[in-house]
N, C-alpha and C. Protein backbone atom coordinates (compact mmCIF):
# COMPACT_ATOMS: atom_id res chain seq x y z
N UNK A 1 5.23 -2.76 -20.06
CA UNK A 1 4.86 -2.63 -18.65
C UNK A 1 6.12 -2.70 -17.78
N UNK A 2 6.27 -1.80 -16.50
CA UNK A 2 7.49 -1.83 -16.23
C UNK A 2 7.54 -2.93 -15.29
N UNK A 3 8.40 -3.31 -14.55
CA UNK A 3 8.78 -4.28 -13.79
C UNK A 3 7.99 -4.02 -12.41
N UNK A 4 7.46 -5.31 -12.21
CA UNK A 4 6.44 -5.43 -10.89
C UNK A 4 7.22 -4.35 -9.32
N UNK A 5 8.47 -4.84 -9.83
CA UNK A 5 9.10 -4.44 -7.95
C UNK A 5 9.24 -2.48 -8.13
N UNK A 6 9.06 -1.79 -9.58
CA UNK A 6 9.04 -0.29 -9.92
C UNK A 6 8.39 0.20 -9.73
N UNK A 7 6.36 -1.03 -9.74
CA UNK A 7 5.22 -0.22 -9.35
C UNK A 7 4.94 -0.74 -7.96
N UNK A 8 5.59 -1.02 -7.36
CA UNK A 8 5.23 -1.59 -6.05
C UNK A 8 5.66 -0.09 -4.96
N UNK A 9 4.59 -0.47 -3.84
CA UNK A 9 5.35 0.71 -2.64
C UNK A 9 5.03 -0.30 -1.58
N UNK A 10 5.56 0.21 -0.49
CA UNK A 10 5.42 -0.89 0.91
C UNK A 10 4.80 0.19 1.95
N UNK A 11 3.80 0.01 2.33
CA UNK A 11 2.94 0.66 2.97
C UNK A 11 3.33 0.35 4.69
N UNK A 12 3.64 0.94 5.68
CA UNK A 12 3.66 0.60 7.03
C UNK A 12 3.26 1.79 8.03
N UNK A 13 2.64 1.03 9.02
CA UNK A 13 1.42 1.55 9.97
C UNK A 13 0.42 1.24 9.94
N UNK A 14 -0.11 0.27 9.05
CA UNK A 14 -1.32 -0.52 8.77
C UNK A 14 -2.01 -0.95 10.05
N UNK A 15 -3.68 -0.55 10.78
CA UNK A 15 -3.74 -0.78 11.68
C UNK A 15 -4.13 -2.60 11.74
N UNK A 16 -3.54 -3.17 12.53
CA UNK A 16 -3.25 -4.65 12.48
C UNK A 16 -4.57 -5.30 13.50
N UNK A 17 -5.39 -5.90 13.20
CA UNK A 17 -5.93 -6.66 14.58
C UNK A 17 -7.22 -6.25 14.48
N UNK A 18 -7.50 -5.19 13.83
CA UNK A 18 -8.58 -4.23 14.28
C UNK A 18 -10.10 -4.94 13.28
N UNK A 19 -9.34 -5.05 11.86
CA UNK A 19 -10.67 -5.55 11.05
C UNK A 19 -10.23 -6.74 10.19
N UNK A 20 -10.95 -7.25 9.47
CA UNK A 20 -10.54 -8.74 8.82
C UNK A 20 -9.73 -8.39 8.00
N UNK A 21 -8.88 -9.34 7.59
CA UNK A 21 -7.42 -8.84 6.52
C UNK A 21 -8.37 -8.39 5.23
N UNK A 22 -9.13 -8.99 4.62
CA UNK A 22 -9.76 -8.73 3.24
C UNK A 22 -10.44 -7.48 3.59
N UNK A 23 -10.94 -7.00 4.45
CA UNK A 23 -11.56 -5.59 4.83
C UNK A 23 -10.44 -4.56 4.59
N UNK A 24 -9.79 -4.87 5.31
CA UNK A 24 -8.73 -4.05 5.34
C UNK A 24 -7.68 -3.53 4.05
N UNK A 25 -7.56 -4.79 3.40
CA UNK A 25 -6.90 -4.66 1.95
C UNK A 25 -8.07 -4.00 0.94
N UNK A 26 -9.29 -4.14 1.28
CA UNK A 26 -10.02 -2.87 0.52
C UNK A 26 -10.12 -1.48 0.97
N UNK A 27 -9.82 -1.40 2.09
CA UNK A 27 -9.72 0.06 2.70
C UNK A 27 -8.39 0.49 1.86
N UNK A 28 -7.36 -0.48 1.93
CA UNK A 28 -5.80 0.31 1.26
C UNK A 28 -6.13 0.35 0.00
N UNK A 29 -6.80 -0.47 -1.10
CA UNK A 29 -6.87 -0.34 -2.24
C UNK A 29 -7.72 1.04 -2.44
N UNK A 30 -8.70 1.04 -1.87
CA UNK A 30 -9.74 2.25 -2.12
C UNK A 30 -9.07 4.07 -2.02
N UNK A 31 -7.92 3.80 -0.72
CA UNK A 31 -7.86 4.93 -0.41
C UNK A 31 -6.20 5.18 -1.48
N UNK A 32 -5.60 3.66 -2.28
CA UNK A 32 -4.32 4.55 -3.09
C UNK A 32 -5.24 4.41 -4.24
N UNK A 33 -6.71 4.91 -5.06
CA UNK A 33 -6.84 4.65 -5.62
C UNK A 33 -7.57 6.14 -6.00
N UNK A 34 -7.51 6.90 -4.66
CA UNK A 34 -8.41 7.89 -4.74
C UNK A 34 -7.33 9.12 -5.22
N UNK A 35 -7.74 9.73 -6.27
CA UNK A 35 -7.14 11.06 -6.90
C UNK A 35 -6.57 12.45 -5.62
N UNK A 36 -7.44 11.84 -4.28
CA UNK A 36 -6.96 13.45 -3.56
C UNK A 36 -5.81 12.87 -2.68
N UNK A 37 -5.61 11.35 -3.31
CA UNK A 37 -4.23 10.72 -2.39
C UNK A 37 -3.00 10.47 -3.47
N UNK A 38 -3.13 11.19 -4.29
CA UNK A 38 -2.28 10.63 -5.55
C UNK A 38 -2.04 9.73 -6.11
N UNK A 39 -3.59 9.05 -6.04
CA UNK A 39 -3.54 7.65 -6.00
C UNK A 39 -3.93 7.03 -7.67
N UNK A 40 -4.14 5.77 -8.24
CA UNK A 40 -4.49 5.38 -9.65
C UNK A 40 -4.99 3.77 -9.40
N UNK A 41 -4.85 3.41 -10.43
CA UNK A 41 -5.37 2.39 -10.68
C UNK A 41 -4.71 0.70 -9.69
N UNK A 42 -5.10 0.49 -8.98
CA UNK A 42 -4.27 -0.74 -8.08
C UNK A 42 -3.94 -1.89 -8.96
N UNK A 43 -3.40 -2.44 -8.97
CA UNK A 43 -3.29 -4.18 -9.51
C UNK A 43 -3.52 -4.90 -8.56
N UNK A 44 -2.60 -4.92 -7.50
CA UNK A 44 -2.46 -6.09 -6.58
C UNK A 44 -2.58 -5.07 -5.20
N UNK A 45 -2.78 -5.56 -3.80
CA UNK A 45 -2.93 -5.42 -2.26
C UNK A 45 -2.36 -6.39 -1.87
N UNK A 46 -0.90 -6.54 -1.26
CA UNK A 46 -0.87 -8.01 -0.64
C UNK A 46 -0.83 -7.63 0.83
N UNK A 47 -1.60 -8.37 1.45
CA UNK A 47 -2.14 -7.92 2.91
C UNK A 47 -2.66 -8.81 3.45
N UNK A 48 -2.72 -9.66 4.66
CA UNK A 48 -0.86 -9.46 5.49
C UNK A 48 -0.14 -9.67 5.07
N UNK A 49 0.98 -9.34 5.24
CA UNK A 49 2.35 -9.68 5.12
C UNK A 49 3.03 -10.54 6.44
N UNK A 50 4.30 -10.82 6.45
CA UNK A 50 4.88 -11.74 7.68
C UNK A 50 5.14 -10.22 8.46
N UNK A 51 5.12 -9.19 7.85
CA UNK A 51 5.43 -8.20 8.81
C UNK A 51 4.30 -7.37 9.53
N UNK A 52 3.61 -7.31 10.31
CA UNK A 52 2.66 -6.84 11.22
C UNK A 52 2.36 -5.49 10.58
N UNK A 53 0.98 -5.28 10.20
CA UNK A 53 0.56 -3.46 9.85
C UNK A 53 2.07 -3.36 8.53
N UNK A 54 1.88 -3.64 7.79
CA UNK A 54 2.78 -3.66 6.84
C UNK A 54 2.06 -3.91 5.12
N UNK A 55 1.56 -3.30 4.63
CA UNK A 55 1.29 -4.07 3.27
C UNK A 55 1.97 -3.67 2.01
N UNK A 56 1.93 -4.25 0.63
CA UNK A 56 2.20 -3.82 -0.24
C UNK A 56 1.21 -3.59 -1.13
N UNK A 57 1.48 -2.33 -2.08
CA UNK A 57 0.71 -1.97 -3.49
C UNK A 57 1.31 -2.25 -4.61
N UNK A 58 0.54 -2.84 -5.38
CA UNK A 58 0.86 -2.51 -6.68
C UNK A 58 0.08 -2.37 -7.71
N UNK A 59 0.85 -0.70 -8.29
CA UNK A 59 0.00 -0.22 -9.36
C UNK A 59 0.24 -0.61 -10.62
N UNK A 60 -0.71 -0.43 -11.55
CA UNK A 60 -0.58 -0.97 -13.10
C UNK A 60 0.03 -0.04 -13.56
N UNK A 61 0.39 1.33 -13.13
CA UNK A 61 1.53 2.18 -13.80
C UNK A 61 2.56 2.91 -12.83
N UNK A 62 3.31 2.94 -12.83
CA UNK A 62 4.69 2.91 -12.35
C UNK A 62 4.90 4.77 -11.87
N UNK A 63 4.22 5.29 -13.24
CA UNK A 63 3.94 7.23 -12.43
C UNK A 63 2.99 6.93 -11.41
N UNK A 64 1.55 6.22 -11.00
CA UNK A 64 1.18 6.42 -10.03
C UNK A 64 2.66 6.34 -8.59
N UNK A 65 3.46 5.43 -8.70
CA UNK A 65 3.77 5.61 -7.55
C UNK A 65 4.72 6.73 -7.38
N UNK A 66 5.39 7.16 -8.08
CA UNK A 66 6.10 8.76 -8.36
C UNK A 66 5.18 9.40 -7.56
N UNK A 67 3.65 9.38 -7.96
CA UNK A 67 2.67 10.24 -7.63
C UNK A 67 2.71 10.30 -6.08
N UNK A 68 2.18 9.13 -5.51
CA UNK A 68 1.94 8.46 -4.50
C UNK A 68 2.76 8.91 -3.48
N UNK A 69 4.37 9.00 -4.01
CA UNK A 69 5.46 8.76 -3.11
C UNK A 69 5.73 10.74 -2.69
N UNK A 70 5.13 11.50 -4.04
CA UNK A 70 5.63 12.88 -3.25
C UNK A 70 4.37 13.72 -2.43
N UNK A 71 3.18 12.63 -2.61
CA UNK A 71 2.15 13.26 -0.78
C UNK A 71 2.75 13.45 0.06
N UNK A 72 2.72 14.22 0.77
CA UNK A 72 3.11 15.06 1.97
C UNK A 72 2.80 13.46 2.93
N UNK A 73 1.60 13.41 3.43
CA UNK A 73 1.40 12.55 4.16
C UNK A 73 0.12 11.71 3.66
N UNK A 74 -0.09 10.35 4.08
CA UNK A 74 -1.01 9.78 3.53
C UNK A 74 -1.63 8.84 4.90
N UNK A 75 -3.06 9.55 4.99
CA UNK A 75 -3.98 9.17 6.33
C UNK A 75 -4.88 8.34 6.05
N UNK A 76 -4.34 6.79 6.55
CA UNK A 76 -5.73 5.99 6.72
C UNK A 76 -6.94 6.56 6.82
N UNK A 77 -8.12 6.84 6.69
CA UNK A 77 -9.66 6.86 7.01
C UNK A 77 -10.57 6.22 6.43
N UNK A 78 -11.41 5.35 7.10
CA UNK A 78 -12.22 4.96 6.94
C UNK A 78 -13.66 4.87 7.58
N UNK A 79 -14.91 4.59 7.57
CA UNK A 79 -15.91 4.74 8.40
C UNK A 79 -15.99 3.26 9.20
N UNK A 80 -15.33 2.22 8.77
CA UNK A 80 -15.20 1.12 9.48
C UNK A 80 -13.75 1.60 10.35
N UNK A 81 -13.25 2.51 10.62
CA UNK A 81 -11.83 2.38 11.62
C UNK A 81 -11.95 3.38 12.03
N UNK A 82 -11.67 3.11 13.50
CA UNK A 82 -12.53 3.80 15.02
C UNK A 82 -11.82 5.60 14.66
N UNK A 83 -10.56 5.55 14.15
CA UNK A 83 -9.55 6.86 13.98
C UNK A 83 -9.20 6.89 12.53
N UNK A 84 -8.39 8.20 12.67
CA UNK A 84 -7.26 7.90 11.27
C UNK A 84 -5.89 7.66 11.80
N UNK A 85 -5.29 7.07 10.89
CA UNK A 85 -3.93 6.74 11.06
C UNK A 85 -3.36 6.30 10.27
N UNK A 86 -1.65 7.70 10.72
CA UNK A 86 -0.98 7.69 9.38
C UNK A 86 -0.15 6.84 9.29
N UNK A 87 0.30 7.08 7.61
CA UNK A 87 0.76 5.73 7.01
C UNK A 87 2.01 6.02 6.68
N UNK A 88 3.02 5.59 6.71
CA UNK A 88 4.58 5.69 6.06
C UNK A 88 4.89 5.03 4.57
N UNK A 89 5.00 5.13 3.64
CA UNK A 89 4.56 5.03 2.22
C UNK A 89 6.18 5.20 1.83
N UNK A 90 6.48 3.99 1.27
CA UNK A 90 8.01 3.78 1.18
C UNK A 90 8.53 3.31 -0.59
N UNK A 91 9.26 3.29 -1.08
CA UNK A 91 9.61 2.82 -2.60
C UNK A 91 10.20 1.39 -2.08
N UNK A 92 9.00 0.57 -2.74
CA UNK A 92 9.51 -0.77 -2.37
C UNK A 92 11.05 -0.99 -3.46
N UNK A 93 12.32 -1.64 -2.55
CA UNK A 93 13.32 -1.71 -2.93
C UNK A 93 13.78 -3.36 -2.74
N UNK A 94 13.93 -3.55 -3.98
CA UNK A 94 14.34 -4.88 -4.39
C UNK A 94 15.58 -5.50 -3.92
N UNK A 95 17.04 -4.63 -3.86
CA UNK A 95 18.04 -4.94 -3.29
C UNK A 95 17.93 -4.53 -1.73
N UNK A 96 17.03 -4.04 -1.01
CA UNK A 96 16.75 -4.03 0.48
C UNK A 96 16.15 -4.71 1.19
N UNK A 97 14.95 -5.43 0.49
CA UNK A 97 13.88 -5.97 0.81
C UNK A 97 14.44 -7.32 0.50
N UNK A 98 14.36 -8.69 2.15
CA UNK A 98 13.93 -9.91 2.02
C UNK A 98 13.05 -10.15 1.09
N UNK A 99 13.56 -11.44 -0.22
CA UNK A 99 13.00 -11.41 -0.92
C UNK A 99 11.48 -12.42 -0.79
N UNK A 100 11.51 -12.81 0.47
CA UNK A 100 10.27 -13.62 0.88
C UNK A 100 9.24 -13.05 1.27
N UNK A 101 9.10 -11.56 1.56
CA UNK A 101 8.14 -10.59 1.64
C UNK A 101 6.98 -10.83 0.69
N UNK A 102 7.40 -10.90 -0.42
CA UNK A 102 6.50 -9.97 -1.44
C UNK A 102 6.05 -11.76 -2.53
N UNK A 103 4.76 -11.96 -2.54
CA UNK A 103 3.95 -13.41 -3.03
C UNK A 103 4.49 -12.70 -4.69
N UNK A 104 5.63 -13.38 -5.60
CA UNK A 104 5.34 -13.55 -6.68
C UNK A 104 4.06 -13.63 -7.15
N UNK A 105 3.80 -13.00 -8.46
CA UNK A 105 2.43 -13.26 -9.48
C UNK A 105 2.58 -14.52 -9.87
């Protein structure tokens, strides 16, 4: 299995305020999970983060996020959230990233 921080991506634009954090971390799991988002199998949602509309994924295989990362664009929707809104979908990076971000397993 490859290393947690390889299948990770950092998700930002997350709409913040709007629905309960656990609502919300099933809306992100559901929608990187769905095949017409290049999405696979989730492991982890960590949501919130200390950073506002910010979450992280992580998948149980490391091509989903290859996958993930060459969508054109990737649009929140849900029937619980009033709009859509897009998401900026980033390669979570270990030597960039404060390492207090991200809740060890």
């Amino acid at each position: 299995q490859a290393a947690r921080s390889t299948r990770t991506i950092v998700i930002a634009g997350v709409p913040a305020g709007l629905l309960q954090d656990d609502v919300m971390a099933d809306i992100l799991t559901i929608h990187f999970q769905m095949s017409r988002n290049n999405g696979g199998d989730v492991e982890e949602v960590t949501y919130p983060t200390r950073n506002e509309g910010v979450a992280y994924i992580t998948f149980e295989d490391q091509g989903v996020v290859e996958r993930v990362l060459k969508k054109d664009q990737h649009v929140l929707q849900d029937k619980r959230l009033s709009r859509r809104y897009p998401l900026t979908v980033t390669r979570y990076n270990v030597s960039s990233s404060p390492t207090h971000l991200i809740v060890p397993p």
